[in-house]
C-alpha atoms as a PDB file:
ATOM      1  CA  UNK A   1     -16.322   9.295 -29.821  1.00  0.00           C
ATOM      2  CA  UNK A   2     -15.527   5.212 -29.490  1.00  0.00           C
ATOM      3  CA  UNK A   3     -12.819   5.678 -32.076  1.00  0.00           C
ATOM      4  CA  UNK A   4     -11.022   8.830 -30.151  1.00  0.00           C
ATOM      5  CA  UNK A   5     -11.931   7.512 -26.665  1.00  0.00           C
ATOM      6  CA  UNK A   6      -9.707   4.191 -27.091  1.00  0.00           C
ATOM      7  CA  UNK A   7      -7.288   6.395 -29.099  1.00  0.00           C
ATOM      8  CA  UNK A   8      -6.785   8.791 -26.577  1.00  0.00           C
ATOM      9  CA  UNK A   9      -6.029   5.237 -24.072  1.00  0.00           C
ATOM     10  CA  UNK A  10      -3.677   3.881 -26.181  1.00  0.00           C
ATOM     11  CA  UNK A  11      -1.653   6.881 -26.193  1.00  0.00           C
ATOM     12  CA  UNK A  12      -1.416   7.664 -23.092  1.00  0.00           C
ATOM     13  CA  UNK A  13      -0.784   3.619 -21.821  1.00  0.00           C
ATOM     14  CA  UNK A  14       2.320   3.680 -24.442  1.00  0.00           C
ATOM     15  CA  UNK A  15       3.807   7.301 -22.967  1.00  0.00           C
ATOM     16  CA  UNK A  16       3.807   5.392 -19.987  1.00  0.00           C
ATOM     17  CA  UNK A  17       6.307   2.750 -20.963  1.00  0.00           C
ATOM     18  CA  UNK A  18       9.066   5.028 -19.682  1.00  0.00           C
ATOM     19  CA  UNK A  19       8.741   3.745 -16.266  1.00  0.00           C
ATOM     20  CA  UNK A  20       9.639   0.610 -17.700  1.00  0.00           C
ATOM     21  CA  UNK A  21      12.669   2.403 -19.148  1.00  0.00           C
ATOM     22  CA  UNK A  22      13.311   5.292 -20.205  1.00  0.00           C
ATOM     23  CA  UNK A  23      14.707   4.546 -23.489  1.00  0.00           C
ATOM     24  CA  UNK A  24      11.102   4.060 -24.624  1.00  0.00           C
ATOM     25  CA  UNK A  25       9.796   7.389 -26.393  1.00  0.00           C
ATOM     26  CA  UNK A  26       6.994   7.255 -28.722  1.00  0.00           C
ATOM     27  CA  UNK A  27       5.748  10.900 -30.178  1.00  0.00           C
ATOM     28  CA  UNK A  28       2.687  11.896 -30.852  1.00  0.00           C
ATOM     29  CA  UNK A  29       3.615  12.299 -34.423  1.00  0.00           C
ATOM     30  CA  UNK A  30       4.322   8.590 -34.842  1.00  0.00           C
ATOM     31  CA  UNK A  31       0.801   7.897 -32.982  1.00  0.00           C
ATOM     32  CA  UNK A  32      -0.898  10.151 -35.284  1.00  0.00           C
ATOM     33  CA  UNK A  33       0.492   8.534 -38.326  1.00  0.00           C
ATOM     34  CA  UNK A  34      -0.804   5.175 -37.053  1.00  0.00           C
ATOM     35  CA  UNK A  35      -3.644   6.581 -36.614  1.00  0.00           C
ATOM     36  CA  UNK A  36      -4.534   8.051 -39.404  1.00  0.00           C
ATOM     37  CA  UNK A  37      -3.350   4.901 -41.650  1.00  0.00           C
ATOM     38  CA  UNK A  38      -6.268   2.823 -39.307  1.00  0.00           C
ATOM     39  CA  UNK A  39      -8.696   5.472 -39.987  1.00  0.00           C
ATOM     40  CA  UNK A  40      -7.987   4.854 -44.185  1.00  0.00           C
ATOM     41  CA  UNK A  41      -7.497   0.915 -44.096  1.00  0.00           C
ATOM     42  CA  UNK A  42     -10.992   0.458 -42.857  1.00  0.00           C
ATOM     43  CA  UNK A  43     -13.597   1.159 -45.513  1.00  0.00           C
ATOM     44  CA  UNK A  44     -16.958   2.526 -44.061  1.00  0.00           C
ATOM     45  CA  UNK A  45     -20.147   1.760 -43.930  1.00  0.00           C
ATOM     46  CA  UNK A  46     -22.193   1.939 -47.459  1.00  0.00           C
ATOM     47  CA  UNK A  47     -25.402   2.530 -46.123  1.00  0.00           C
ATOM     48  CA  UNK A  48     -26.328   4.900 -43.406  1.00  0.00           C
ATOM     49  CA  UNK A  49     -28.018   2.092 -41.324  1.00  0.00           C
ATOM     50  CA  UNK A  50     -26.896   2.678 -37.476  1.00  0.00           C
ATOM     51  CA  UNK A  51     -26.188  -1.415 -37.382  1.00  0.00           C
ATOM     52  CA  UNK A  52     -23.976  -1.191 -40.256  1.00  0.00           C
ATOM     53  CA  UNK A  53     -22.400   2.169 -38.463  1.00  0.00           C
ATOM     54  CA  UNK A  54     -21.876   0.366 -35.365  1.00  0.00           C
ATOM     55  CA  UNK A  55     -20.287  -2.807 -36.909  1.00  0.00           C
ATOM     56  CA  UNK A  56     -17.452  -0.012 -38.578  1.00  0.00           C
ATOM     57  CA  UNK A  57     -17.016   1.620 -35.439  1.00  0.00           C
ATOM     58  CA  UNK A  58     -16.314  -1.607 -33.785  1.00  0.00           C
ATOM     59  CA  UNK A  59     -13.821  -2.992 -36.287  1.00  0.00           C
ATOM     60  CA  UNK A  60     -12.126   0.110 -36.650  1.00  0.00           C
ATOM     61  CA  UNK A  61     -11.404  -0.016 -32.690  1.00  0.00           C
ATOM     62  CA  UNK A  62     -10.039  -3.756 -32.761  1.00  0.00           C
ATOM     63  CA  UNK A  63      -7.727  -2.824 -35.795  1.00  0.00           C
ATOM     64  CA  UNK A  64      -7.058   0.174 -33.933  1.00  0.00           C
ATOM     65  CA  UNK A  65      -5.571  -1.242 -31.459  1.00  0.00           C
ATOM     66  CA  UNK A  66      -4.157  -4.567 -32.483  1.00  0.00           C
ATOM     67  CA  UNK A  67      -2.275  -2.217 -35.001  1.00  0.00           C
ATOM     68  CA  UNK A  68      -0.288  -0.034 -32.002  1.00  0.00           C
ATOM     69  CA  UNK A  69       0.119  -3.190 -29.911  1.00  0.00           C
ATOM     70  CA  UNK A  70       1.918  -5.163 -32.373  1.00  0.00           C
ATOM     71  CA  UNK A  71       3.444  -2.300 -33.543  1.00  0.00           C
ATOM     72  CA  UNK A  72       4.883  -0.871 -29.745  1.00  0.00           C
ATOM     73  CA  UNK A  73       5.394  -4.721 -29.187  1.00  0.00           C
ATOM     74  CA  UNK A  74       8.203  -4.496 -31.887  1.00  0.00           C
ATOM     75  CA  UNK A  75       9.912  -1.719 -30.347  1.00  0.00           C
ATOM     76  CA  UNK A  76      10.399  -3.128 -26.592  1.00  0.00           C
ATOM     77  CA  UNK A  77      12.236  -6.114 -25.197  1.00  0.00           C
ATOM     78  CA  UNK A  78       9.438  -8.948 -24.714  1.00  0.00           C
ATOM     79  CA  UNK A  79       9.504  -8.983 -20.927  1.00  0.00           C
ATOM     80  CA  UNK A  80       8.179  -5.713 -20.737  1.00  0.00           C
ATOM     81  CA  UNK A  81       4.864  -6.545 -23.554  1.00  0.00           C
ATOM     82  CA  UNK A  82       2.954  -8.721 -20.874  1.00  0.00           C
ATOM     83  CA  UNK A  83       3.433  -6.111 -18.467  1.00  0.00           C
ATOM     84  CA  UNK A  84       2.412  -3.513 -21.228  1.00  0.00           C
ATOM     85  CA  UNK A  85      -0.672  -5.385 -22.376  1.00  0.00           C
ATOM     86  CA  UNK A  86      -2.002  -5.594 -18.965  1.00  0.00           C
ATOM     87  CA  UNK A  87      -1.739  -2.425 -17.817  1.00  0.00           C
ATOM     88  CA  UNK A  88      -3.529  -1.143 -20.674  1.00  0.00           C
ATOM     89  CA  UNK A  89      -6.221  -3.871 -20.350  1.00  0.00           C
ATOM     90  CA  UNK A  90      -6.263  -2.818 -16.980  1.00  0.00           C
ATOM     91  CA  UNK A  91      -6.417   0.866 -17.916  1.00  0.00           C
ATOM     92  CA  UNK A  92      -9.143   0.441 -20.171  1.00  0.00           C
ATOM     93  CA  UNK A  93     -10.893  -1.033 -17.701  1.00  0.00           C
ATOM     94  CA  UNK A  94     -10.810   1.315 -15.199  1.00  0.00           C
ATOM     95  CA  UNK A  95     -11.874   4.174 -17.745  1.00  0.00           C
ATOM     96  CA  UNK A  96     -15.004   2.181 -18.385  1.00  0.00           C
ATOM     97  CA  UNK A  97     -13.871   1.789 -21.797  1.00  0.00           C
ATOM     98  CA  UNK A  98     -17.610   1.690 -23.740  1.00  0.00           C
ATOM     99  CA  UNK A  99     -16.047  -0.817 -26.492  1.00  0.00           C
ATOM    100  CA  UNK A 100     -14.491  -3.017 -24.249  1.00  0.00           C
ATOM    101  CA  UNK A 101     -17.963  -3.517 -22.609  1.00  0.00           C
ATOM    102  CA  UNK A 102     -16.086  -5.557 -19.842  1.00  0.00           C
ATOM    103  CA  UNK A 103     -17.886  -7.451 -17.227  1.00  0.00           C
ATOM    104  CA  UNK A 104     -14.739  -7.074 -14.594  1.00  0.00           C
ATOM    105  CA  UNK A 105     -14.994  -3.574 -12.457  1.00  0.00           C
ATOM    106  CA  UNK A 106     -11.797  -2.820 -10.847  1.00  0.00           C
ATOM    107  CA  UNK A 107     -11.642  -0.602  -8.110  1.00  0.00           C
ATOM    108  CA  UNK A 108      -8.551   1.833  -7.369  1.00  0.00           C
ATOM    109  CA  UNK A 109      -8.159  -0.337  -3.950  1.00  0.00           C
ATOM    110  CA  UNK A 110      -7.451  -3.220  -5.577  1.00  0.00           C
ATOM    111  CA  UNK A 111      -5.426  -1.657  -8.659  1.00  0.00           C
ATOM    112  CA  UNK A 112      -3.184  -0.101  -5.962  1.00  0.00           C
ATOM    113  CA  UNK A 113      -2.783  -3.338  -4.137  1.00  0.00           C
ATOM    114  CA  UNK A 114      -1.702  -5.488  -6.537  1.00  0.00           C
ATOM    115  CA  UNK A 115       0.969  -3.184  -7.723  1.00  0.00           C
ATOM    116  CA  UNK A 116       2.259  -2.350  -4.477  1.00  0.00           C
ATOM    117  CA  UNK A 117       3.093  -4.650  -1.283  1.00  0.00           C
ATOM    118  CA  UNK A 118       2.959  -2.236   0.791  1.00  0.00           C
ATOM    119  CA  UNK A 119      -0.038  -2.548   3.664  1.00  0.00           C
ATOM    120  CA  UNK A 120       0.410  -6.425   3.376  1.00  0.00           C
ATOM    121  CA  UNK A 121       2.437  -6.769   6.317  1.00  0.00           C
ATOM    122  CA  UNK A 122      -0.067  -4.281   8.683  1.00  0.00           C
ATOM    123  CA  UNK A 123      -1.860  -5.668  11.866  1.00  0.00           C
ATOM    124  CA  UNK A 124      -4.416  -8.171  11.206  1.00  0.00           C
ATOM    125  CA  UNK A 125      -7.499  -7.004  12.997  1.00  0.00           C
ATOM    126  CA  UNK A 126      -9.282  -9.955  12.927  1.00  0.00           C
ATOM    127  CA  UNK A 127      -9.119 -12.908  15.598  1.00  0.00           C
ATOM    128  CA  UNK A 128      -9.350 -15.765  13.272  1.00  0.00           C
ATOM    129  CA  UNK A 129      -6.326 -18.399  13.965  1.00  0.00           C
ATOM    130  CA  UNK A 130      -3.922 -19.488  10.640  1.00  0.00           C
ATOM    131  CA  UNK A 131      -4.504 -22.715   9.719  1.00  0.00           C
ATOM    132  CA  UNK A 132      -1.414 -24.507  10.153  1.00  0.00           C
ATOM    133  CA  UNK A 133      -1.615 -25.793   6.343  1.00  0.00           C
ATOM    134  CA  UNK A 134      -1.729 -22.156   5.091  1.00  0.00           C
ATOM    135  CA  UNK A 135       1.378 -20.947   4.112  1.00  0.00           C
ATOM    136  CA  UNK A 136       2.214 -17.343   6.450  1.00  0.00           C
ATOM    137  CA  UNK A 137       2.835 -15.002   3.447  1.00  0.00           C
ATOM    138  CA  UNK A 138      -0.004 -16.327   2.097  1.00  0.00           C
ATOM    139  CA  UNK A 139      -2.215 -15.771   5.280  1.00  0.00           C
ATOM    140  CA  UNK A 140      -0.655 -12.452   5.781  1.00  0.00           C
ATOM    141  CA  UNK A 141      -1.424 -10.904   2.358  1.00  0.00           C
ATOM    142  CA  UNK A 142      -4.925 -12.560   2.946  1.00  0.00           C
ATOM    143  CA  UNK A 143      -5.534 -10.749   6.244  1.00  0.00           C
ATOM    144  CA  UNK A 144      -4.337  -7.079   4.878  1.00  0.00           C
ATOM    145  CA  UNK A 145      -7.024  -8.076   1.527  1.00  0.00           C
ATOM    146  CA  UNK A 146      -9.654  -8.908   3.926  1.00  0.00           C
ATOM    147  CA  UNK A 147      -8.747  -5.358   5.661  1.00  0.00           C
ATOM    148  CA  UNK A 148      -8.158  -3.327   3.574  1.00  0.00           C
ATOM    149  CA  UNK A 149     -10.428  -4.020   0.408  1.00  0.00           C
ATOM    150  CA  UNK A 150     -14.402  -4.483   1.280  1.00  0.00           C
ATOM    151  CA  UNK A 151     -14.958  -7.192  -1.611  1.00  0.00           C
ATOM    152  CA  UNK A 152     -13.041  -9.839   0.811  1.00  0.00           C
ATOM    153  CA  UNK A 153     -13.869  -9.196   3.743  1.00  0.00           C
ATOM    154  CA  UNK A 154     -14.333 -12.469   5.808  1.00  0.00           C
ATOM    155  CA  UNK A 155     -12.028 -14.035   3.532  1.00  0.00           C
ATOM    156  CA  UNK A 156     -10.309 -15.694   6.647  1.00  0.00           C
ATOM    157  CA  UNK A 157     -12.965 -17.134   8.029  1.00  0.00           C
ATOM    158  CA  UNK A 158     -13.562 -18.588   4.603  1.00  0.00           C
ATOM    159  CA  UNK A 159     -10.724 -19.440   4.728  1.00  0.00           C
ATOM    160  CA  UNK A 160     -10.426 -21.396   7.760  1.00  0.00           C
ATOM    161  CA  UNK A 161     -13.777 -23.037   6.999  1.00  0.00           C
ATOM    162  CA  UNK A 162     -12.342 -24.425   3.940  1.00  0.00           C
ATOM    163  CA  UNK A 163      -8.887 -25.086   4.506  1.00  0.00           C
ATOM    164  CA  UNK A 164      -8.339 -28.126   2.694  1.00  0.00           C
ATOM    165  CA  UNK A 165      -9.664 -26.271  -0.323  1.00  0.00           C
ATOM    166  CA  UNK A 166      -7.872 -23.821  -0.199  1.00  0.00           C
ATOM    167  CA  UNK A 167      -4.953 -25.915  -0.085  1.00  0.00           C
ATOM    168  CA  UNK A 168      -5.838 -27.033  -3.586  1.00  0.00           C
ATOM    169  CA  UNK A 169      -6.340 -23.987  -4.832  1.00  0.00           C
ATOM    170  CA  UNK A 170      -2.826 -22.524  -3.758  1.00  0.00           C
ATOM    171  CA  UNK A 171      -1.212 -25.896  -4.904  1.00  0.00           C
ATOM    172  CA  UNK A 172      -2.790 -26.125  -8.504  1.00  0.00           C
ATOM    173  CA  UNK A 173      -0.865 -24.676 -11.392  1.00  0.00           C
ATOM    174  CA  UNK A 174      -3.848 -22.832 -12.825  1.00  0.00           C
ATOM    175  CA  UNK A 175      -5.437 -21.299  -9.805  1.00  0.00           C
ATOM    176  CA  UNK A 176      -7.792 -18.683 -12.186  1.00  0.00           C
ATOM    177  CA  UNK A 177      -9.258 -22.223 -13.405  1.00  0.00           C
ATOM    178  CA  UNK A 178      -9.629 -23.626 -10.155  1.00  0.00           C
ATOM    179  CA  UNK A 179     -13.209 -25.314  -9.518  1.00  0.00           C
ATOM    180  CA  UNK A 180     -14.487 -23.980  -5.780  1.00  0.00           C
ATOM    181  CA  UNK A 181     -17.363 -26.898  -5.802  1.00  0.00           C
ATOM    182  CA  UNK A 182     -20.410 -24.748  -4.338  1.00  0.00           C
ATOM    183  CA  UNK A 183     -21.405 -27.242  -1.542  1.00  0.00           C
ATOM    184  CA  UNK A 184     -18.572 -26.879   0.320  1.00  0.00           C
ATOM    185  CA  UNK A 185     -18.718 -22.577  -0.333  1.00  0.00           C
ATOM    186  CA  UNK A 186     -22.616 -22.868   0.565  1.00  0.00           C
ATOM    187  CA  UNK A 187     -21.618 -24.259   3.713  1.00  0.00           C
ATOM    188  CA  UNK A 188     -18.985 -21.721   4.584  1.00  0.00           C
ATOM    189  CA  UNK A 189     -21.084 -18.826   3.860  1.00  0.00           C
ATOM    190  CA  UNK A 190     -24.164 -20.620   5.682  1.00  0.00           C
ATOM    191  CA  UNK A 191     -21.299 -20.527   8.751  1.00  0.00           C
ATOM    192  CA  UNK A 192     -20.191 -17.149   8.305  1.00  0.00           C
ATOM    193  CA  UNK A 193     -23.879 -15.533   8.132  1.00  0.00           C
ATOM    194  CA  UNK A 194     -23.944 -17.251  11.178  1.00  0.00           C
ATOM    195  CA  UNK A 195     -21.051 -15.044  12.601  1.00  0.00           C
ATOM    196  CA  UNK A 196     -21.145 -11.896  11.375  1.00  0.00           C
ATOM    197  CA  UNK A 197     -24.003 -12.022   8.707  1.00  0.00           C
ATOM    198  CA  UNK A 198     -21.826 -11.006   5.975  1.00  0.00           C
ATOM    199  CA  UNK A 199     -20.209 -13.827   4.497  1.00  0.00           C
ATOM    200  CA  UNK A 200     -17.347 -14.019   1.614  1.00  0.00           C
ATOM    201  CA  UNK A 201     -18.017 -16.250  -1.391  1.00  0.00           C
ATOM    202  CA  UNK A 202     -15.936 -16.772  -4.392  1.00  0.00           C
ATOM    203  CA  UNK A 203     -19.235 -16.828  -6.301  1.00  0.00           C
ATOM    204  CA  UNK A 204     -18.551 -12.517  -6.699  1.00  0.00           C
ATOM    205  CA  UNK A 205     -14.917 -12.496  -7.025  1.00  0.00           C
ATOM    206  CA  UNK A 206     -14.269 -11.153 -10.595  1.00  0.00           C
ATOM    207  CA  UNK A 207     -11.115 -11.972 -12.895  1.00  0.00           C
ATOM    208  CA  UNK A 208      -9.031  -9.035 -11.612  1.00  0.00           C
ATOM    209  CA  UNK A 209      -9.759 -10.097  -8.142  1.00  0.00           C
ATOM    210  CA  UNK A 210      -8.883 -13.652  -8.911  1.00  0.00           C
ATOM    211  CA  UNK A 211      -5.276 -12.130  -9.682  1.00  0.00           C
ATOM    212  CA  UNK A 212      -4.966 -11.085  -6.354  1.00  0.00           C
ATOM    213  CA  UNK A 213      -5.891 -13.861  -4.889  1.00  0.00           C
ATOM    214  CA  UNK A 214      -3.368 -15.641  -7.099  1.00  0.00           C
ATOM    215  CA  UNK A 215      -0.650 -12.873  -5.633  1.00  0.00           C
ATOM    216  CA  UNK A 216      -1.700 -14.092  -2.324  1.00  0.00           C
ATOM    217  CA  UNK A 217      -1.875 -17.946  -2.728  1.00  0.00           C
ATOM    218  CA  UNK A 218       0.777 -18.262  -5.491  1.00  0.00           C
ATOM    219  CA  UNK A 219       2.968 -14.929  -6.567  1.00  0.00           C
ATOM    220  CA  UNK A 220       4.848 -17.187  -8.948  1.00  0.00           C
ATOM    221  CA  UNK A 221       1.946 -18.154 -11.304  1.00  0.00           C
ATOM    222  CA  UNK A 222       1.236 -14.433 -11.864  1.00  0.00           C
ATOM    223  CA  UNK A 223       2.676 -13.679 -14.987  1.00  0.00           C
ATOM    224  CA  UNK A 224       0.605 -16.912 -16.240  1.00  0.00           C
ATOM    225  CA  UNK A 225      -2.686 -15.113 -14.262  1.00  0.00           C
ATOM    226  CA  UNK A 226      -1.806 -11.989 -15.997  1.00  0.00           C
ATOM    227  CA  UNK A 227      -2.056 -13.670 -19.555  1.00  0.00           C
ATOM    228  CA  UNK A 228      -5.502 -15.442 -18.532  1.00  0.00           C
ATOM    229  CA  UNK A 229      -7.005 -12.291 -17.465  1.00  0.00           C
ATOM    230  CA  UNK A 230      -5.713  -9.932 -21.108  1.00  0.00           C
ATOM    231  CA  UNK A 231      -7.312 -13.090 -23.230  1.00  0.00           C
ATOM    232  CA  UNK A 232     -10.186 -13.365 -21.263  1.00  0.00           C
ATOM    233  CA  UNK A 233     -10.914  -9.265 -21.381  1.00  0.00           C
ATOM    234  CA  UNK A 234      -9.169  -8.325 -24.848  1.00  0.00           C
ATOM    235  CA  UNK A 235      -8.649 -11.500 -26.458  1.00  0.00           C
ATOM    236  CA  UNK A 236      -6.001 -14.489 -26.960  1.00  0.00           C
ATOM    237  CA  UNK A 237      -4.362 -12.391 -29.715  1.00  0.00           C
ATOM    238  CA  UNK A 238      -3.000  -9.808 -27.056  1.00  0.00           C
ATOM    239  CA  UNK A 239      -1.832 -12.585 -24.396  1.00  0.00           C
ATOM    240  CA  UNK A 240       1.401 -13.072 -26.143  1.00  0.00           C
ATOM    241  CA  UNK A 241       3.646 -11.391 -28.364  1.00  0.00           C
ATOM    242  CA  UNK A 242       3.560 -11.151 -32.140  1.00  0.00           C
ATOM    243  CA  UNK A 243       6.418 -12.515 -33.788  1.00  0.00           C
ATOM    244  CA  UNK A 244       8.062 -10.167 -36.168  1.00  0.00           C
ATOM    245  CA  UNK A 245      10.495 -10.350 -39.084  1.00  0.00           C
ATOM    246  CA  UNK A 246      12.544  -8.163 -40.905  1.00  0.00           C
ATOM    247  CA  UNK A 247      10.895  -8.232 -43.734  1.00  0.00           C
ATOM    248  CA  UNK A 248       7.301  -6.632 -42.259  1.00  0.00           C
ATOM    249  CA  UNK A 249       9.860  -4.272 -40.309  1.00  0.00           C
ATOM    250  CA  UNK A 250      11.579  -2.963 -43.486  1.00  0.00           C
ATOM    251  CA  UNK A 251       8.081  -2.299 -45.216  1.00  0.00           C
ATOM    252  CA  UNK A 252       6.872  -0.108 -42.270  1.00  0.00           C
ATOM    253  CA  UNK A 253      10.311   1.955 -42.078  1.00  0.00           C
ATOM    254  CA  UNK A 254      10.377   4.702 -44.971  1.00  0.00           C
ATOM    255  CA  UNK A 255      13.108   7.430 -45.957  1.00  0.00           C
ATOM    256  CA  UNK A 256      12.441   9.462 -42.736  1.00  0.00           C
ATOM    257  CA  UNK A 257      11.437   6.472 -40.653  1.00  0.00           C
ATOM    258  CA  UNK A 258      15.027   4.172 -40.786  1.00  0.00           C
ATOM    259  CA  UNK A 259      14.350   1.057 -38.637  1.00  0.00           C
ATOM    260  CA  UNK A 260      17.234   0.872 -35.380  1.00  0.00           C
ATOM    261  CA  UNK A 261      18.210  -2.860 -34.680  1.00  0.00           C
ATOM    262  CA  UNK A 262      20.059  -2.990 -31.175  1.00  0.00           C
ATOM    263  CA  UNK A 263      21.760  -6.134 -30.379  1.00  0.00           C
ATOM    264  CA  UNK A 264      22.388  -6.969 -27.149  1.00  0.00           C
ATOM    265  CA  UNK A 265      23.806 -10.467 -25.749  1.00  0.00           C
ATOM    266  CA  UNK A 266      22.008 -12.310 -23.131  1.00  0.00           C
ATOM    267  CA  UNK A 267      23.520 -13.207 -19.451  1.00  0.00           C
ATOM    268  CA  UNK A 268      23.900 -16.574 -20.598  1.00  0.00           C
ATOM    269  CA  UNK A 269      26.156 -15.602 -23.730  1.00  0.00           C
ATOM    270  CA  UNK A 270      28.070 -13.076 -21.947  1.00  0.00           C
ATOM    271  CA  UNK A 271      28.648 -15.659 -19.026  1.00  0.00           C
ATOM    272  CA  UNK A 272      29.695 -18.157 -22.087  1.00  0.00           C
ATOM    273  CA  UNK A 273      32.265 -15.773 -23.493  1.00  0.00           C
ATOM    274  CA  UNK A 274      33.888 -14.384 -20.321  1.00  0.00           C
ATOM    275  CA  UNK A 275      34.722 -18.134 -19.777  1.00  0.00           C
ATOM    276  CA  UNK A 276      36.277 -18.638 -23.117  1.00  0.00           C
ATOM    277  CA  UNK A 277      38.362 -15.485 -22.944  1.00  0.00           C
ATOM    278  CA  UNK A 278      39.613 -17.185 -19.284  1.00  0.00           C
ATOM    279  CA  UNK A 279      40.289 -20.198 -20.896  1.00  0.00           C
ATOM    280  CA  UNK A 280      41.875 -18.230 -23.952  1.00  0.00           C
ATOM    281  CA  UNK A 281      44.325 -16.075 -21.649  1.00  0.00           C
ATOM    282  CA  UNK A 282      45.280 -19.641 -19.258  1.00  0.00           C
ATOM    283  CA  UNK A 283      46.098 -21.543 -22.914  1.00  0.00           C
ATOM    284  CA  UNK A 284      48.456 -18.042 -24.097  1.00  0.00           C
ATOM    285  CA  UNK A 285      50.016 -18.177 -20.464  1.00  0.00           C
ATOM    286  CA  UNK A 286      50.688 -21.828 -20.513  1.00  0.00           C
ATOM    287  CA  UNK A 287      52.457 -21.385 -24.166  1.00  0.00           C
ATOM    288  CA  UNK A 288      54.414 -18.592 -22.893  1.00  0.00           C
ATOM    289  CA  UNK A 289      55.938 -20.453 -19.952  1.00  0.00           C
ATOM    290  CA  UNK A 290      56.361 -23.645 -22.021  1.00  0.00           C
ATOM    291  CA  UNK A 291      58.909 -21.339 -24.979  1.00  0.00           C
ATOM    292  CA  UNK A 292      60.453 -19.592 -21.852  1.00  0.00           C
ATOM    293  CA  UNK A 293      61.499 -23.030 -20.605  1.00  0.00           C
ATOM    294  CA  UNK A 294      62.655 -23.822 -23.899  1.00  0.00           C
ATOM    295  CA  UNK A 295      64.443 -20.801 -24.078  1.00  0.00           C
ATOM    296  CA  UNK A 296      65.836 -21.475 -20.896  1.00  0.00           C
ATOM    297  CA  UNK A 297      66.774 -24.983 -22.136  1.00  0.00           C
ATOM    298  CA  UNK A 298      68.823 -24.084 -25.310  1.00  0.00           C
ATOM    299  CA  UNK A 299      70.368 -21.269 -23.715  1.00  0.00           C
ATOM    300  CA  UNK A 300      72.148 -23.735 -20.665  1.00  0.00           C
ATOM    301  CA  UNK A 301      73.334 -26.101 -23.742  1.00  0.00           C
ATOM    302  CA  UNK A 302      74.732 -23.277 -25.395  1.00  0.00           C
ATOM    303  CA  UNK A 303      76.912 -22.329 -22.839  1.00  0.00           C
END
């Protein structure tokens, strides 16, 4: 049941690589092949002993699926494997995943916000002023989280209670690491009870909701928030890609599997070579005009 249920995910998270593009087609023959070969390179269990059962099952779900991501990760362009990993961290996740046994919960509020901006840019209902050291996207995609998702509500007032800390926060180049010292959180919560009696506190916020947070303070660490959150739920070896060669390639291709190399330049060598066919053509019409002169030249003394 472990063994099909994280199957059955992996499957579906790679048919969804189309939306990345739609040259990306995987069948379920290929996936079944995989499969199977996982199901045969694992040996079971000896004994019938549940512990020694157990310790199969969960080995045979880590080669599982180390085996289809370093396999899909050979077959798409490498920005598109951190956006693949995640998603099917995230996926996993969601599904409750019983071997991932994952101490983030991710709600479909949250999943939906941090794909989409849309909602960012609604009314702010609350009456709490921006701090003028707060950056306005920042406060604005604050304001629709504290809205629209119950796990941060009162994050303003937070917030403006703790300003300069959050200034740190936004500023550091790891935010997921970032250190909220609990004295100065005690007192903010302490404030807000005061208030409204239900106070924020970055003592509940989970990994995924660090990310938005991160979205919020800094969109441009993301990618770098993405990678923290797949080692910290799957493990380092899914953060970043595999490198392959051709030689592990060529031994997975067979006689009805060829193996498809597509070669395509990069901006910067396209941009290279555009200027030195410029530069070629300028140099061949330079020549040209210099032997018409010369031409010109020998045909005067002639006559």
């Amino acid at each position: 049941m472990q063994v099909s249920f994280r199957g059955s995910l992996l499957f579906f998270s790679i048919q969804s690589l189309h939306h990345l593009d739609t040259v990306y087609t995987f069948s379920s023959q290929w996936f079944l092949e995989v499969f199977t070969q996982c199901l045969q390179a694992i040996a079971p269990p000896t004994n019938s002993e549940p512990s020694s059962f157990q310790l199969y099952v969960d080995e045979l779900v880590e080669y599982l699926t180390i085996t289809i991501v370093q396999k899909v990760s050979i077959a798409i362009l490498t920005k598109h494997f951190l956006p693949f990993v995640f998603y099917l961290c995230s996926m996993l996740i969601l599904n409750k995943d019983p071997n991932l046994k994952p101490e983030t919960i991710i709600s479909h509020q949250e999943w939906k916000f941090l794909l989409h901006d849309k909602g960012i840019q609604a009314k702010c209902s609350s009456q709490v002023e921006k701090p003028d050291e707060i950056s306005t996207e920042a406060w604005e995609c604050a304001s629709a989280m504290s809205d629209q998702l119950p796990s941060f509500q009162q994050l303003l007032e937070h917030i403006s209670n703790n300003t300069a800390l959050w200034v740190e926060f936004a500023e550091s180049s790891t935010p997921w690491k970032f250190n909220f010292r609990e004295e100065l959180v005690h007192k903010a919560e302490l404030k807000d009870k005061q208030v409204s009696g239900k106070a924020f506190s970055m003592a509940t916020v989970n990994r995924f909701q660090m990310l938005l947070l991160v979205k919020a303070f800094c969109p441009g660490l993301l990618a770098g928030g993405m990678k923290w959150f797949i080692s910290e739920e799957m493990g380092a070896i899914y953060s970043s890609k595999v490198p392959c060669t051709l030689l592990s390639v060529y031994k997975s291709a067979s006689s009805v599997k060829p193996v498809l190399i597509i070669i395509t330049p990069s901006k910067n060598r396209r941009h290279t070579a555009l200027q030195n066919n410029m530069q070629a053509v300028a140099f061949v019409d330079v020549l040209i005009a210099i032997i018409s002169f010369l031409w010109i030249i020998v045909f005067i003394y002639i006559l």
